[in-house]
C-alpha atoms as a PDB file:
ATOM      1  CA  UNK A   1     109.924  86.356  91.716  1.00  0.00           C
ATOM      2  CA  UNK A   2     112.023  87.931  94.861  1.00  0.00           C
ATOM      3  CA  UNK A   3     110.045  87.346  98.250  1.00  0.00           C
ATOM      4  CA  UNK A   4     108.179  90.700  99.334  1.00  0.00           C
ATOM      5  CA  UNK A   5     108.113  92.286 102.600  1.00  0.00           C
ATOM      6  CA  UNK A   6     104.736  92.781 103.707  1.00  0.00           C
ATOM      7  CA  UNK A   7     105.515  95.027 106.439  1.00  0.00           C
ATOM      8  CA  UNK A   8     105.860  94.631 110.426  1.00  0.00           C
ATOM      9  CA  UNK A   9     102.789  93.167 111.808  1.00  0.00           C
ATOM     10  CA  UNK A  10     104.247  92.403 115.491  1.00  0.00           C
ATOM     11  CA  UNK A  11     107.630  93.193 116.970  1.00  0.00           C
ATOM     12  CA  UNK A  12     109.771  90.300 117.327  1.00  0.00           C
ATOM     13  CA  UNK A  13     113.205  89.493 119.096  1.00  0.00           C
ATOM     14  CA  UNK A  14     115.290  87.506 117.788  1.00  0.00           C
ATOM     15  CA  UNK A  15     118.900  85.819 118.723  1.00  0.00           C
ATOM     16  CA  UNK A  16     121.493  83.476 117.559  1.00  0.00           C
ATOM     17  CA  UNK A  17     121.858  80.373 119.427  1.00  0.00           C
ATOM     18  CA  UNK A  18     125.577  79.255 120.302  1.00  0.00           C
ATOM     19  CA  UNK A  19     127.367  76.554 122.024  1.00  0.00           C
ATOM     20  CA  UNK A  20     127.466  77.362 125.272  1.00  0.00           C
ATOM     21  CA  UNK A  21     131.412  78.635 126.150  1.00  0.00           C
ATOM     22  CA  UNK A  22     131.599  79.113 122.118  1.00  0.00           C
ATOM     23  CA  UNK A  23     134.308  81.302 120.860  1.00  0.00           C
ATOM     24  CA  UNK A  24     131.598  82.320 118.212  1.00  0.00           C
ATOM     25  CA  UNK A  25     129.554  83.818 120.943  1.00  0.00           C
ATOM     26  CA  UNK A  26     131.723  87.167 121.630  1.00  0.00           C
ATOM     27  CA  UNK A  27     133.190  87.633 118.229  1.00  0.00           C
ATOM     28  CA  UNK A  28     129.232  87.637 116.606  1.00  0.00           C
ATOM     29  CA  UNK A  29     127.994  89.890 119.745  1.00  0.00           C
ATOM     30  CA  UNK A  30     131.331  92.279 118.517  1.00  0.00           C
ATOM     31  CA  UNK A  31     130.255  91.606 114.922  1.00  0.00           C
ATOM     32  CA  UNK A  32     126.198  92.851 115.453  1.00  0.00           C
ATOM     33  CA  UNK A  33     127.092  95.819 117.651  1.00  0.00           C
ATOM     34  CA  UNK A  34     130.057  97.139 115.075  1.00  0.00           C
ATOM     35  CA  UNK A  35     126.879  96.807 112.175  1.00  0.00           C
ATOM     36  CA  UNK A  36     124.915  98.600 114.764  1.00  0.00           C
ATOM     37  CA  UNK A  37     128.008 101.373 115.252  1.00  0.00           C
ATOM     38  CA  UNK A  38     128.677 102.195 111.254  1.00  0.00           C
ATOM     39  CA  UNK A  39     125.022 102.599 110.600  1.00  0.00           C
ATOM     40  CA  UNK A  40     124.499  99.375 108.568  1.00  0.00           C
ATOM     41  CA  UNK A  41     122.164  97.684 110.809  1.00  0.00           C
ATOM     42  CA  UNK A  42     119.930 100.656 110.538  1.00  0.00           C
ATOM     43  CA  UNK A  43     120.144 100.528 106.876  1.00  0.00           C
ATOM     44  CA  UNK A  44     118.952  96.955 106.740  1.00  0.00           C
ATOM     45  CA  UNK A  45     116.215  97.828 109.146  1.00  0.00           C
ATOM     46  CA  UNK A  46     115.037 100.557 107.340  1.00  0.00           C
ATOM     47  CA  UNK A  47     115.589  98.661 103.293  1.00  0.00           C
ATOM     48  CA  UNK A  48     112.741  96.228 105.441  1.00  0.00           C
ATOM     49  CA  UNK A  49     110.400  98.766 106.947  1.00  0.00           C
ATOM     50  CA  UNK A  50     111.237  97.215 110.467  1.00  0.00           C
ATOM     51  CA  UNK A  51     113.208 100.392 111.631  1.00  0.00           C
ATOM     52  CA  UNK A  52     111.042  99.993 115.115  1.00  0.00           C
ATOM     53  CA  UNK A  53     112.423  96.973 115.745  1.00  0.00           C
ATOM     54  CA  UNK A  54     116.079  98.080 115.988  1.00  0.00           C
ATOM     55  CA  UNK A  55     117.908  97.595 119.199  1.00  0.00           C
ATOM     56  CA  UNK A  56     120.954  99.697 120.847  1.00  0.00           C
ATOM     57  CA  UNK A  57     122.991  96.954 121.617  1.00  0.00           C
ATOM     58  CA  UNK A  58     124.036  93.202 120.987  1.00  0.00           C
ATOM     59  CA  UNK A  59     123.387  91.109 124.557  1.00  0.00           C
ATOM     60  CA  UNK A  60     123.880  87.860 125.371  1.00  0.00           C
ATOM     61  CA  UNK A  61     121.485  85.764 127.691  1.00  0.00           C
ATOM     62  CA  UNK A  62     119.245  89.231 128.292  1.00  0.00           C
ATOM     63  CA  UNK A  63     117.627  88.974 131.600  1.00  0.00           C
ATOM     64  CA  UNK A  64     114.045  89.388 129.927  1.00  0.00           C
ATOM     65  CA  UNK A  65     114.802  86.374 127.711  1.00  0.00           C
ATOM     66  CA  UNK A  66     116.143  84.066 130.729  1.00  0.00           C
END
C-alpha cells in the first residue's frame, strides 16, 4: 500500500546538511531555487497539500536558523 499524506498539521522548515566548504553546498542551493524558478517545486508542494509551506528562495545558514 503507497504511504498517504495526511495533510499539514504544523509548518516545518527543513534543510540539507553539508560539509562545511562543500562544493555540494552551492550547486544544491542552484539546484532548489531553479525547481523553485520552472514551477516544479510548487507542483510537488501542491501533489502534497503543503502549498503553505513553500518558500521564495533557497538560503544557506538563514539568520533565523543560526
Amino acid at each position: 500500500m503507497p504511504p498517504t499524506f495526511l495533510g499539514e498539521y504544523h509548518r516545518l522548515d527543513v534543510g540539507f546538511a553539508f560539509e562545511k566548504g562543500s562544493p555540494l553546498t552551492k550547486a544544491f542551493q542552484a539546484a532548489v531555487n531553479e525547481l523553485i524558478k520552472n514551477g516544479t517545486y510548487a507542483r510537488i508542494l501542491k501533489k502534497w497539500g503543503t502549498s503553505a509551506s513553500a518558500i521564495d528562495t533557497s538560503r544557506i545558514n538563514p539568520p533565523e536558523h543560526t
